[in-house]
C-alpha atoms as a PDB file:
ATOM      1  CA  UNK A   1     -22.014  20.000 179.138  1.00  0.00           C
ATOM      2  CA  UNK A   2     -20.880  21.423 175.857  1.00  0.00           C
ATOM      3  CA  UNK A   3     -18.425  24.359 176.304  1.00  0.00           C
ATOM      4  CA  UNK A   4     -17.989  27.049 173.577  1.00  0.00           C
ATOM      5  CA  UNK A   5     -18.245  30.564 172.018  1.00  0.00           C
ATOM      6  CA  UNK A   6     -14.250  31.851 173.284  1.00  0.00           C
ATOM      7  CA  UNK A   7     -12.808  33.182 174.903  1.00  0.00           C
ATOM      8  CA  UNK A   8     -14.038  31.216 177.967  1.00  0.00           C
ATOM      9  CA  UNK A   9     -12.646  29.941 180.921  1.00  0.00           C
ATOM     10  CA  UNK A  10     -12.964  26.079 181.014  1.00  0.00           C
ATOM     11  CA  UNK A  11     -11.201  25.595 184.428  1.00  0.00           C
ATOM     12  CA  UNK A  12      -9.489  28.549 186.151  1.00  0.00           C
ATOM     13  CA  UNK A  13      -6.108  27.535 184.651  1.00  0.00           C
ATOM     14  CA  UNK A  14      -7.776  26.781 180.891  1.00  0.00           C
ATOM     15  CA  UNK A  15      -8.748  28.984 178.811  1.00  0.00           C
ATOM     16  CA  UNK A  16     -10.205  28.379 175.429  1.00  0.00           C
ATOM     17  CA  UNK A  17      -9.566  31.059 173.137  1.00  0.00           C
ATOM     18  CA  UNK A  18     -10.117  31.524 168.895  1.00  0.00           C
ATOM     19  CA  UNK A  19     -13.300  30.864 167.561  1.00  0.00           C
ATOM     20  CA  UNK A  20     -16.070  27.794 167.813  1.00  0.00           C
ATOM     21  CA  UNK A  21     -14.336  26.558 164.504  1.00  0.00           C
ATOM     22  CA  UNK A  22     -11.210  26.645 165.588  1.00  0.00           C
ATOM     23  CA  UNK A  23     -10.879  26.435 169.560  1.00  0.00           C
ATOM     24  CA  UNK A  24      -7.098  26.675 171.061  1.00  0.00           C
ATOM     25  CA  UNK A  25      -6.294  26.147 174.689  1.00  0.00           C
ATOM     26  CA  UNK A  26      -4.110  27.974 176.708  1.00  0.00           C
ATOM     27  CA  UNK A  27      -3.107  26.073 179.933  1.00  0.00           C
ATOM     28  CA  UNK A  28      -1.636  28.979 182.872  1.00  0.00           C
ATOM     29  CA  UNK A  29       0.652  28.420 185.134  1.00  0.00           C
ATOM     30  CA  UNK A  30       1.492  30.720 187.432  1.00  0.00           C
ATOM     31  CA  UNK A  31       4.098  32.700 185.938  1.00  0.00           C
ATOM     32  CA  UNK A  32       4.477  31.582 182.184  1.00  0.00           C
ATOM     33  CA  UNK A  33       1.770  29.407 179.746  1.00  0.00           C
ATOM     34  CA  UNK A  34       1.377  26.943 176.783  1.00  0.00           C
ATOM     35  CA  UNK A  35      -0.973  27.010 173.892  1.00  0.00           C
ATOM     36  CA  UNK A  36      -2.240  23.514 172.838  1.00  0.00           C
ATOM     37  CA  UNK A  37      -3.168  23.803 169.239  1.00  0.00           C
ATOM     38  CA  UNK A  38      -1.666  25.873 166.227  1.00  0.00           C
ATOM     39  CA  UNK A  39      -5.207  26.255 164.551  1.00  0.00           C
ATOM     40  CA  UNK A  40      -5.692  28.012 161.115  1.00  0.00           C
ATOM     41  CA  UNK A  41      -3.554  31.179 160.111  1.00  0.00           C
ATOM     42  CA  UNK A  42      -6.326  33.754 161.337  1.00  0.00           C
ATOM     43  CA  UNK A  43      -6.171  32.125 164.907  1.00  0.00           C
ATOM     44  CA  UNK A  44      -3.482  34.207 165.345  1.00  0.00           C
ATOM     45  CA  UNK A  45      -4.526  37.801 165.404  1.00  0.00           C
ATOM     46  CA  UNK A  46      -7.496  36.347 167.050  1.00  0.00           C
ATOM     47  CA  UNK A  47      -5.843  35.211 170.034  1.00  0.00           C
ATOM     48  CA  UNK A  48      -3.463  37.852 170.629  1.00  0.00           C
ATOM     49  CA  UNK A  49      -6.420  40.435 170.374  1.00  0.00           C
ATOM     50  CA  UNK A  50      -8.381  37.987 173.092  1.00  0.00           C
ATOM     51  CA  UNK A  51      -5.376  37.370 175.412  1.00  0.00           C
ATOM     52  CA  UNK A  52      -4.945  41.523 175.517  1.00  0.00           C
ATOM     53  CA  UNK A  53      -8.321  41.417 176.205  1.00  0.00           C
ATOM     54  CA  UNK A  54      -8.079  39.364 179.364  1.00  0.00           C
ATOM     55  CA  UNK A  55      -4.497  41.314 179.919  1.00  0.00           C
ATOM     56  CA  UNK A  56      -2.474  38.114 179.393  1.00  0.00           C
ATOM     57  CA  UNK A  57       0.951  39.934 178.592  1.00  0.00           C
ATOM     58  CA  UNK A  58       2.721  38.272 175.125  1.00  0.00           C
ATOM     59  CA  UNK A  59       5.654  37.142 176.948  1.00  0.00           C
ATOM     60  CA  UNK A  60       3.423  34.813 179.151  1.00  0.00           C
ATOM     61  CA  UNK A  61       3.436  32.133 176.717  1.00  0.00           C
ATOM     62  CA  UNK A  62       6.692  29.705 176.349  1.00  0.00           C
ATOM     63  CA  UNK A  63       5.322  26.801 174.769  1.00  0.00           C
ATOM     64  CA  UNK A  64       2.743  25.933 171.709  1.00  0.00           C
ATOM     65  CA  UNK A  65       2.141  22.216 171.177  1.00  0.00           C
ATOM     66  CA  UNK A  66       1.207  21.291 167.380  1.00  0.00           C
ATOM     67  CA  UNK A  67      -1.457  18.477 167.750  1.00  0.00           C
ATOM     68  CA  UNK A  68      -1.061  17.290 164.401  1.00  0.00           C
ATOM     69  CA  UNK A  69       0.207  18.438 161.200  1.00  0.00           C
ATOM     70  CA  UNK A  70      -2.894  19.428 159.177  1.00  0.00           C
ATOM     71  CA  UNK A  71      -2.882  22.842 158.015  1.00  0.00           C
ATOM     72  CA  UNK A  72      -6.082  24.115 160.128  1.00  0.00           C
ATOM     73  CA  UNK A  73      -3.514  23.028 163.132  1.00  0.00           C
ATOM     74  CA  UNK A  74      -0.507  24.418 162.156  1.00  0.00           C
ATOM     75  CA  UNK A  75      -1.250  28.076 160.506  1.00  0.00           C
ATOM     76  CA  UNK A  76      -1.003  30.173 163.668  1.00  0.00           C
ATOM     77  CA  UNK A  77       2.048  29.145 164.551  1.00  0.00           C
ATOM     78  CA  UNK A  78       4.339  31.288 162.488  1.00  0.00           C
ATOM     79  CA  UNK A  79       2.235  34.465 163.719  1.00  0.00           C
ATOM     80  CA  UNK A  80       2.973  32.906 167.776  1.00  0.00           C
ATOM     81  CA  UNK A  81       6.421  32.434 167.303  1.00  0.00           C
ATOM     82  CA  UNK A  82       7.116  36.292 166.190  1.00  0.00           C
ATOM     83  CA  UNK A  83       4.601  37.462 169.193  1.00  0.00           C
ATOM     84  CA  UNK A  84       5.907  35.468 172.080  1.00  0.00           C
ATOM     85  CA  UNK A  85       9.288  35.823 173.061  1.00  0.00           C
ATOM     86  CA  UNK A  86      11.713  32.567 173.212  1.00  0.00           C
ATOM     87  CA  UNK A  87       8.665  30.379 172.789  1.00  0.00           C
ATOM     88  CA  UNK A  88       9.360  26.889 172.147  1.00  0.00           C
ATOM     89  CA  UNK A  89       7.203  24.959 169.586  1.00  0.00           C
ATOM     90  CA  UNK A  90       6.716  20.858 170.211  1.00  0.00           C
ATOM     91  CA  UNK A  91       5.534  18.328 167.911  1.00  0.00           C
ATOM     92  CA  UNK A  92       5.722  14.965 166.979  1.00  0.00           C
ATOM     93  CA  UNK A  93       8.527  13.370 164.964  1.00  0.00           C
ATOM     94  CA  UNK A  94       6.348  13.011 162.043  1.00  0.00           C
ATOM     95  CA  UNK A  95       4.634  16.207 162.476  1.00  0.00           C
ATOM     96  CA  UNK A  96       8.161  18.381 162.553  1.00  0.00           C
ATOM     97  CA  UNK A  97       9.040  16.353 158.911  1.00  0.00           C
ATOM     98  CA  UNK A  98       5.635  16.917 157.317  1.00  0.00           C
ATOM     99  CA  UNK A  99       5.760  21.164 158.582  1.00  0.00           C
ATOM    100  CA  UNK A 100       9.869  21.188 156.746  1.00  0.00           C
ATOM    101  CA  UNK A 101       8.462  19.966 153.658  1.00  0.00           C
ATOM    102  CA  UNK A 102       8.292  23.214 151.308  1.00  0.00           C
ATOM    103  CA  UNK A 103       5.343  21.618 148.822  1.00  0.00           C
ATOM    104  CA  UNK A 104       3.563  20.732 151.835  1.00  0.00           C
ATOM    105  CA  UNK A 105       3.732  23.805 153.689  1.00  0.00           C
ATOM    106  CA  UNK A 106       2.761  25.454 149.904  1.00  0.00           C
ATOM    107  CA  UNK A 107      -0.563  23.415 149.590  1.00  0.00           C
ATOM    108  CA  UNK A 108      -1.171  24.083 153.207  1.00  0.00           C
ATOM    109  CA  UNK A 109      -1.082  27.788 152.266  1.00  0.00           C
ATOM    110  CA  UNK A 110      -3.560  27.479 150.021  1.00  0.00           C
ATOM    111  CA  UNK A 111      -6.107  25.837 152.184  1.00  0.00           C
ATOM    112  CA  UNK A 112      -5.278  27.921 155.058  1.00  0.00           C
ATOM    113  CA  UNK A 113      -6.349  30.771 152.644  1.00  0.00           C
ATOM    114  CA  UNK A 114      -9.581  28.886 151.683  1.00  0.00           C
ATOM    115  CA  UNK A 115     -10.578  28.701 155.022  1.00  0.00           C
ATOM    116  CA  UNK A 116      -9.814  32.232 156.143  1.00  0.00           C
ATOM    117  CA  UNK A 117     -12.170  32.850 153.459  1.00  0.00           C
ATOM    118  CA  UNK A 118     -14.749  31.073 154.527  1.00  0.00           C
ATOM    119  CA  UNK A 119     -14.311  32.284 158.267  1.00  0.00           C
ATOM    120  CA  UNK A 120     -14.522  35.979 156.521  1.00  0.00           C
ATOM    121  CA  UNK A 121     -17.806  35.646 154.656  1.00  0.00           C
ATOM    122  CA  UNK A 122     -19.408  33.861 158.257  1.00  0.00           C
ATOM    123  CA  UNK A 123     -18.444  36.581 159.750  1.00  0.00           C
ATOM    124  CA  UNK A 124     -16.346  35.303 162.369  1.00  0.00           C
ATOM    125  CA  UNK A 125     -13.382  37.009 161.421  1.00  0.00           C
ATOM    126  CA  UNK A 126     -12.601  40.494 159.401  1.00  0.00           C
ATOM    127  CA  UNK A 127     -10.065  40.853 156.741  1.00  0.00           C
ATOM    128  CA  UNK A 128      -8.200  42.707 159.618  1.00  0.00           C
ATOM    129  CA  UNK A 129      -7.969  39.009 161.132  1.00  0.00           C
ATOM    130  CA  UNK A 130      -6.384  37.873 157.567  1.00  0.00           C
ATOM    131  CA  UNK A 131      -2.861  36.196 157.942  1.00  0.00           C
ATOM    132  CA  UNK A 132       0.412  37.944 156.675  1.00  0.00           C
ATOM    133  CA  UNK A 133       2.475  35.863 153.928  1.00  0.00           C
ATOM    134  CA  UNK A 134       5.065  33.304 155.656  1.00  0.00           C
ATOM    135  CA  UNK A 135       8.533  34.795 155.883  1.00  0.00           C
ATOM    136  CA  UNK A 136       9.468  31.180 155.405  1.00  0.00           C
ATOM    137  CA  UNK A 137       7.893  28.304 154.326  1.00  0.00           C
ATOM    138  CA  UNK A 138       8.884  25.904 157.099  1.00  0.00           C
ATOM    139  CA  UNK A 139       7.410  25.681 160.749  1.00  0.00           C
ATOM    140  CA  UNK A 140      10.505  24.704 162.615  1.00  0.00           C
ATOM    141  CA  UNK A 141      10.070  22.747 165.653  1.00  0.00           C
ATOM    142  CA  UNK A 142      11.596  22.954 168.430  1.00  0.00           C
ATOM    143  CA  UNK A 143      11.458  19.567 170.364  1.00  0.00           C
ATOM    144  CA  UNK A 144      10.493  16.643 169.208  1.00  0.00           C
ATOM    145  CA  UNK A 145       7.761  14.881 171.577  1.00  0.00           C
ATOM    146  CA  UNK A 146       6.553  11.119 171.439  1.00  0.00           C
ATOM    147  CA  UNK A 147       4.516   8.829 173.866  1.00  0.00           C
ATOM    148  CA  UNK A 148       5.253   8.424 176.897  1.00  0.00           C
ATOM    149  CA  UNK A 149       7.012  12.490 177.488  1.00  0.00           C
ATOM    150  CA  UNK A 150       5.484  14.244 179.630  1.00  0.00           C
ATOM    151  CA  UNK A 151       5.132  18.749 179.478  1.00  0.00           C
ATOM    152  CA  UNK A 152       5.639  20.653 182.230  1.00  0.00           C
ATOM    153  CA  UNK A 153       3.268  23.341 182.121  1.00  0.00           C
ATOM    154  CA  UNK A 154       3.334  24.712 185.577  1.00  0.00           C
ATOM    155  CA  UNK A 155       4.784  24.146 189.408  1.00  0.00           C
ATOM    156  CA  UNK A 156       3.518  19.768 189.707  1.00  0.00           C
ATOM    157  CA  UNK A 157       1.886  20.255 186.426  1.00  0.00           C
ATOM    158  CA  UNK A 158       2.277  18.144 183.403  1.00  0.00           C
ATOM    159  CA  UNK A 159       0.296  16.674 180.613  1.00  0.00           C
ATOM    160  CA  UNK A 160       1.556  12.777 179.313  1.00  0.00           C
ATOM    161  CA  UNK A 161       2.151  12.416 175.644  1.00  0.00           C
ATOM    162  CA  UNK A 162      -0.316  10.153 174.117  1.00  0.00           C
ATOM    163  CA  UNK A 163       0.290   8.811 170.587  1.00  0.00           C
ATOM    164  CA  UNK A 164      -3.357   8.574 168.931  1.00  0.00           C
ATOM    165  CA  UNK A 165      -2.969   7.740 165.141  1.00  0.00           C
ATOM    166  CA  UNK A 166      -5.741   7.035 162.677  1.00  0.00           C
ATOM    167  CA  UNK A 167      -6.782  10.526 161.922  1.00  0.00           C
ATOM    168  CA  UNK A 168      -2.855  10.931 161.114  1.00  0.00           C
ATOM    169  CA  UNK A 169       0.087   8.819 161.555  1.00  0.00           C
ATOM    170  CA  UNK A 170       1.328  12.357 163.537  1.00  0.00           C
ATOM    171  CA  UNK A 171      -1.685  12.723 165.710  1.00  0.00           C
ATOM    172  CA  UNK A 172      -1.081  13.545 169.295  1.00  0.00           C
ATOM    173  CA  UNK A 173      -3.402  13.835 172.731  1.00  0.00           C
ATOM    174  CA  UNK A 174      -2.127  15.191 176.045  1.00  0.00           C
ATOM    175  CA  UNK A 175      -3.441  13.931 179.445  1.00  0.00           C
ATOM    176  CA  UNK A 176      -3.238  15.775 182.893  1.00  0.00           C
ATOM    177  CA  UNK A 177      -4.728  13.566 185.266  1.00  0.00           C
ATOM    178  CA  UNK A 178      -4.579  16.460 188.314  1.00  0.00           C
ATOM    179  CA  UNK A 179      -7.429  18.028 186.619  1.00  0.00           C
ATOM    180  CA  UNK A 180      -9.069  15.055 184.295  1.00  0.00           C
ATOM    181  CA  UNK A 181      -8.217  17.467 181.670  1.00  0.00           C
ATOM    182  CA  UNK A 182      -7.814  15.389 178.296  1.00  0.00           C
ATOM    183  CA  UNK A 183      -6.785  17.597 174.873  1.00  0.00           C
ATOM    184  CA  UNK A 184      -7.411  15.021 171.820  1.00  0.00           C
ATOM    185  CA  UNK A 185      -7.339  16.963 168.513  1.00  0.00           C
ATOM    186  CA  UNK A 186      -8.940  14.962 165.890  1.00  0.00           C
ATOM    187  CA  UNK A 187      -8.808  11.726 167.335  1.00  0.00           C
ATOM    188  CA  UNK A 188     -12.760  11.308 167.048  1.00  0.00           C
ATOM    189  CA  UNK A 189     -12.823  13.310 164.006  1.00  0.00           C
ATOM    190  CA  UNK A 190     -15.071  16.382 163.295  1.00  0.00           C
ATOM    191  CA  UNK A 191     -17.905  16.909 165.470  1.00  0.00           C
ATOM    192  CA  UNK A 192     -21.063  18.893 165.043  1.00  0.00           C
ATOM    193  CA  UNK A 193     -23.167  19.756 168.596  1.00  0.00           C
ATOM    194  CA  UNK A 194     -25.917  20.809 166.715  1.00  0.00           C
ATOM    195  CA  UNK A 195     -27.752  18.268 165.781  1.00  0.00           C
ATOM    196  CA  UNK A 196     -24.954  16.210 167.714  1.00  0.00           C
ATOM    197  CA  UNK A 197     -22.836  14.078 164.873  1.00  0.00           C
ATOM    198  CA  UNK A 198     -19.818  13.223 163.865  1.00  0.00           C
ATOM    199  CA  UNK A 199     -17.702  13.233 161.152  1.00  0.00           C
ATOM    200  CA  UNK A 200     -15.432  10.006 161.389  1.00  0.00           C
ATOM    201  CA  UNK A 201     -12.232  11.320 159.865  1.00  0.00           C
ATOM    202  CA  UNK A 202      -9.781   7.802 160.302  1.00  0.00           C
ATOM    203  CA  UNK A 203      -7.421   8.886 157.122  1.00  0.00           C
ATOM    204  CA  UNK A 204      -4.993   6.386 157.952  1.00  0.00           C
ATOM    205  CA  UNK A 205      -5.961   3.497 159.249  1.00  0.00           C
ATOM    206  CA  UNK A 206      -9.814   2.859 160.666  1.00  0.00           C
ATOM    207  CA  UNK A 207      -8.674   0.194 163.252  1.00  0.00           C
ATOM    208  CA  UNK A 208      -5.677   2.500 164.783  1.00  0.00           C
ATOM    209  CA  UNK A 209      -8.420   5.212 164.778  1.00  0.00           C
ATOM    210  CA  UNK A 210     -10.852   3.365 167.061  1.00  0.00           C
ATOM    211  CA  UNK A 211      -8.484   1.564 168.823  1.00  0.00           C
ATOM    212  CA  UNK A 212      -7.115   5.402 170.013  1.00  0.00           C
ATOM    213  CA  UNK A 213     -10.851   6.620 170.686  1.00  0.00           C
ATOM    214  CA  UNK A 214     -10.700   3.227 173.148  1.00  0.00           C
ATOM    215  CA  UNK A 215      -7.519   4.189 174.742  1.00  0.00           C
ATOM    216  CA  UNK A 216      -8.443   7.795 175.517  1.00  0.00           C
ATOM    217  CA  UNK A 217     -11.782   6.672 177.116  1.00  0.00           C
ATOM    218  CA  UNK A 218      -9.988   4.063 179.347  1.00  0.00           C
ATOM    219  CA  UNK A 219      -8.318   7.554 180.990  1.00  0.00           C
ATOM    220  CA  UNK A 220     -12.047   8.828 182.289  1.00  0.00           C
ATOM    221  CA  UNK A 221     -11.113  12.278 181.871  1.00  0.00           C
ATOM    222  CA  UNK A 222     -13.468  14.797 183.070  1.00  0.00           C
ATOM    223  CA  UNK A 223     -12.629  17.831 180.530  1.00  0.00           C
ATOM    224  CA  UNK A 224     -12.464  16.767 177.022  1.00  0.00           C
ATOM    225  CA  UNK A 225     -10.823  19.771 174.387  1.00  0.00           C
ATOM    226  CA  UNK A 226     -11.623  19.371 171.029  1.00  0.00           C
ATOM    227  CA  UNK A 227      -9.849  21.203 168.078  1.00  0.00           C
ATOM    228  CA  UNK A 228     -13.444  21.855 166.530  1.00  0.00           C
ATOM    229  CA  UNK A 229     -16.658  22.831 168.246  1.00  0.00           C
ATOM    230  CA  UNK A 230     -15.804  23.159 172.107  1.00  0.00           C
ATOM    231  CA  UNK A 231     -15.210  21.269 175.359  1.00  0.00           C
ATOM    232  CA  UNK A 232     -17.056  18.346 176.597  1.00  0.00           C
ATOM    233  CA  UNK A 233     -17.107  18.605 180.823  1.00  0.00           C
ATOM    234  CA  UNK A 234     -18.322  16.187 182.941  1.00  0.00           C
ATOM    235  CA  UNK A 235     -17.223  12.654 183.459  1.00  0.00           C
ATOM    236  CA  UNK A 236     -20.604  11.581 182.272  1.00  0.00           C
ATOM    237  CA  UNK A 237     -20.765  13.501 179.436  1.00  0.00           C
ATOM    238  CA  UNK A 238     -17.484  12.618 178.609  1.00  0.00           C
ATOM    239  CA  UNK A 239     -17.954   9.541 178.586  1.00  0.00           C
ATOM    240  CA  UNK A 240     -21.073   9.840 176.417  1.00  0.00           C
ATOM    241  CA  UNK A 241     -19.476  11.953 173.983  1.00  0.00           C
ATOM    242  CA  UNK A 242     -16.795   8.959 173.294  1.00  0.00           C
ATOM    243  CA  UNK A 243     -19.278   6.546 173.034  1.00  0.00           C
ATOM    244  CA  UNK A 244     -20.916   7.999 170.251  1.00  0.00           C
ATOM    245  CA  UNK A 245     -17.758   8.819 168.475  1.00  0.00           C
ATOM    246  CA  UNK A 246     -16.965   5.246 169.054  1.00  0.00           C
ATOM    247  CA  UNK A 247     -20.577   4.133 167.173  1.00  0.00           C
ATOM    248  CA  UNK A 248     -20.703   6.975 164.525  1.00  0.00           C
ATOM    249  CA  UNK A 249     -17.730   5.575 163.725  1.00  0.00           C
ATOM    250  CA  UNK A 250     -18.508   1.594 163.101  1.00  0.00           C
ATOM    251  CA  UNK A 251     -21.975   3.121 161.386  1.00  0.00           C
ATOM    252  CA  UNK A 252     -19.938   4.629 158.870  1.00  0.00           C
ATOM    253  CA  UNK A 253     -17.699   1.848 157.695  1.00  0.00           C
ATOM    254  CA  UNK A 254     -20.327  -0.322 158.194  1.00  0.00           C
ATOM    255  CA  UNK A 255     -21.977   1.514 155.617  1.00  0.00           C
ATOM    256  CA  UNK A 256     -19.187   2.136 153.135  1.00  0.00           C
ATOM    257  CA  UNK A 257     -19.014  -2.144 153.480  1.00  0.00           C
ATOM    258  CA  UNK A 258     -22.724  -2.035 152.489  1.00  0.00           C
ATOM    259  CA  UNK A 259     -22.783   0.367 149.773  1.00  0.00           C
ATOM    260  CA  UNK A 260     -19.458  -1.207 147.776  1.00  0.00           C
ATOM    261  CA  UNK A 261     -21.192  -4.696 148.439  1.00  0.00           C
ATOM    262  CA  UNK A 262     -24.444  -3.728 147.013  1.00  0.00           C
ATOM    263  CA  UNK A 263     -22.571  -2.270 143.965  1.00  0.00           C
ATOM    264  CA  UNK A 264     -21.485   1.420 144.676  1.00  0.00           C
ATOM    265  CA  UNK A 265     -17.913   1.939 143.211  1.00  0.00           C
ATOM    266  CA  UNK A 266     -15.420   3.784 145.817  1.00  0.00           C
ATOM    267  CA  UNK A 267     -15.808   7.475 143.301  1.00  0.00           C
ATOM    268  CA  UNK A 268     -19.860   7.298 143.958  1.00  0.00           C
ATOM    269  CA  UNK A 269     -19.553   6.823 147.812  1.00  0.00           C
ATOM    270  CA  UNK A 270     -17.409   9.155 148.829  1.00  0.00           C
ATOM    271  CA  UNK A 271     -18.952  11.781 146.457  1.00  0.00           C
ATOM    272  CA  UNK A 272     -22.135  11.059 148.106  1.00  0.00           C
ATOM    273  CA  UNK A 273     -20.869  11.029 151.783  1.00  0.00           C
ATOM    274  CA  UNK A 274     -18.800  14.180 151.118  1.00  0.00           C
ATOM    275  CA  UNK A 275     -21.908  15.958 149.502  1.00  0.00           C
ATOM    276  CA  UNK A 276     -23.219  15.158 152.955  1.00  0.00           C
ATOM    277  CA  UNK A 277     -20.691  16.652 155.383  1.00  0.00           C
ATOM    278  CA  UNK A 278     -20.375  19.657 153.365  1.00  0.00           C
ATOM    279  CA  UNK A 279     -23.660  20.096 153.533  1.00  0.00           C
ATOM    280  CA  UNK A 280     -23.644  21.031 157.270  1.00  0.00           C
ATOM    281  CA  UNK A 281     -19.635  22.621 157.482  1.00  0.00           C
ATOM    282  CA  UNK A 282     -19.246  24.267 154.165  1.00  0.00           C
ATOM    283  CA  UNK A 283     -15.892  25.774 154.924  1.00  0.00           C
ATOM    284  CA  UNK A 284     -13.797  24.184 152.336  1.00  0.00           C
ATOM    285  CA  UNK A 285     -15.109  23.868 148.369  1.00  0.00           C
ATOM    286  CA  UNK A 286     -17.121  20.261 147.972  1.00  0.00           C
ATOM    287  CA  UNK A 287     -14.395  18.805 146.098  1.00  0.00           C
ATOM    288  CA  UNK A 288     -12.150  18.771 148.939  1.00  0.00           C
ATOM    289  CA  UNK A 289     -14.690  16.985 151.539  1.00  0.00           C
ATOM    290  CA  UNK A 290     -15.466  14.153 148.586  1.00  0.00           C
ATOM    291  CA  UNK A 291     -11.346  14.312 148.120  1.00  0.00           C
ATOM    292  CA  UNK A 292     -11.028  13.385 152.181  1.00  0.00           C
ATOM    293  CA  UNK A 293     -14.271  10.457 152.346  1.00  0.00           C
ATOM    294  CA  UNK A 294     -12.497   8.770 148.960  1.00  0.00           C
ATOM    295  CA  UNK A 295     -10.083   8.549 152.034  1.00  0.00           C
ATOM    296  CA  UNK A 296     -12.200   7.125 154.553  1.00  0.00           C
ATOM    297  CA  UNK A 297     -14.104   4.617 151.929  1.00  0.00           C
ATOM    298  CA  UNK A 298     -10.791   2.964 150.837  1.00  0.00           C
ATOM    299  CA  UNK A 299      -9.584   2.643 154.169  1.00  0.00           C
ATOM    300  CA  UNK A 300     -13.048   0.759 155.162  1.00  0.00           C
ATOM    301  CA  UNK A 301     -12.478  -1.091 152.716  1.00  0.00           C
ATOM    302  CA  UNK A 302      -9.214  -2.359 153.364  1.00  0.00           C
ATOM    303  CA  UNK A 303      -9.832  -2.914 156.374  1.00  0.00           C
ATOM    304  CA  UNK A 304     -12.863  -5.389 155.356  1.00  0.00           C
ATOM    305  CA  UNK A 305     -10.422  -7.055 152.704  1.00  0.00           C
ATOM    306  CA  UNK A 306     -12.938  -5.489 150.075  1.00  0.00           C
ATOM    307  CA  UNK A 307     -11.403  -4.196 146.801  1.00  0.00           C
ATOM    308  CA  UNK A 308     -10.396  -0.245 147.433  1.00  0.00           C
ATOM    309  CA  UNK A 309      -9.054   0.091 144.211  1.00  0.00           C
ATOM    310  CA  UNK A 310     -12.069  -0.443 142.079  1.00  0.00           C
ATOM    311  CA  UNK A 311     -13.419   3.816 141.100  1.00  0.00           C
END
């Protein structure tokens, strides 16, 4: 079953709040809660508008977890830390560099804007919805989280740390086994429930990207959160949904191996499989999605021991 259109309650502690695009989780315990996912700058006016809706008070929350440090993940952030009193922000080591970096934080500010444009003219969001300019450029973190740690999020509550790289060296998934609840990010990339595809997104490695779509399935979690497009529940459907994340994925390297072999240089595939995502999830200029699957067509490559520098 395919979960979406927040806020909605996926379990009576879970809540997914922000929009289809850009789904955050809030996790309740029962006297404080933690927000899984830092989402795009916009999330954040968003959320606090939903959570006063449902008359979740702003000094409820005392954690947000940062999945990853892409800027439709991170954007929020600034906006939760000023709303929610003493919160404490968690990320990976890798993650908590990449958000200090000032030129980082600067390009992410100019996709973050980008995308708040696009939400805008979809009408999912109004310019009232429109972030405020950083006071800083930095996200500071607050602890530093790696596999293995578990998060307390309530009385016998926690979720395990689970390191899942190939989307990003920084990627992160969190596992709470009481509840078969299993929050992955990105790890299967960018999906799309209607038609059901996927966008394989492994931008840093294509083996450490499958190998962490394995791992997660081996855990036969019953509530799967994605950061795009909803909540997979059922154990079945679960299962299903990593299964064919797990094949879209081999069909697409095994058809940037075809393409280069039959003569396609690395600059004609990726414009042509970039043409096609943007196609169905225009919310970013064309450039940037042909950018991102120059990405994905050298790292098939590599990892066939084809030539990845050839344009």
């Amino acid at each position: 079953m395919l979960i979406k259109d927040p806020p909605v309650a996926v379990t009576p502690r879970l809540l997914m709040l922000g929009t289809n695009e850009y789904p955050l989780f809030l996790f309740k315990g029962a006297c404080e809660g933690t927000i899984f996912e830092g989402g795009v700058g916009a999330m954040g006016l968003v959320m606090l508008e939903q959570m006063q809706g449902l008359g979740i008070g702003r000094d409820f929350v005392k954690q947000v977890i940062i999945t990853h440090a892409h800027p439709d993940h991170v954007m929020a952030v600034p906006m939760f830390r000023e709303a929610f009193p003493g919160v404490k922000v968690l990320a990976s080591r890798a993650a908590a560099a990449t958000l200090s970096a000032a030129k980082v934080m600067a390009f992410f500010r100019q996709v973050d804007e980008m995308l708040t444009g696009s939400l805008a003219r979809a009408g999912r969001i109004t310019d009232a919805h429109r972030p405020r300019p950083l006071a800083q450029d930095p996200i500071a973190v607050d602890r530093i989280i790696k596999e293995g740690d578990t998060i307390a999020v309530a009385a016998a509550v926690s979720f395990r740390v689970l390191e899942t790289p190939g989307h990003s060296e920084c990627s992160l998934s969190f596992h709470e086994p009481g509840e078969g609840v299993l929050i992955i990010s990105d790890a299967t990339g960018y999906y799309m429930p209607d038609p059901q595809s996927w966008w394989p997104n492994y931008f840093t490695g294509y083996a450490a990207y499958l190998d962490s779509i394995r791992r997660l399935a081996e855990l036969n979690a019953e509530i799967l959160c994605l950061s795009h497009n909803g909540v997979i529940k059922g154990a079945q459907a679960v299962r299903d949904y990593l299964h064919g994340a797990t094949a879209a994925t081999q069909q697409y390297h095994e058809r940037i191996v075809a393409e280069t072999r039959a003569g396609k240089s690395v600059r004609e595939t990726a414009e042509q499989l970039g043409s096609e995502v943007w196609a169905r999830a225009p919310l970013l200029p064309l450039e940037f999605f042909q950018k991102n699957c120059g990405l994905l067509v050298k790292q098939s490559l590599r990892h066939a021991g084809l030539d990845a520098g050839r344009s």
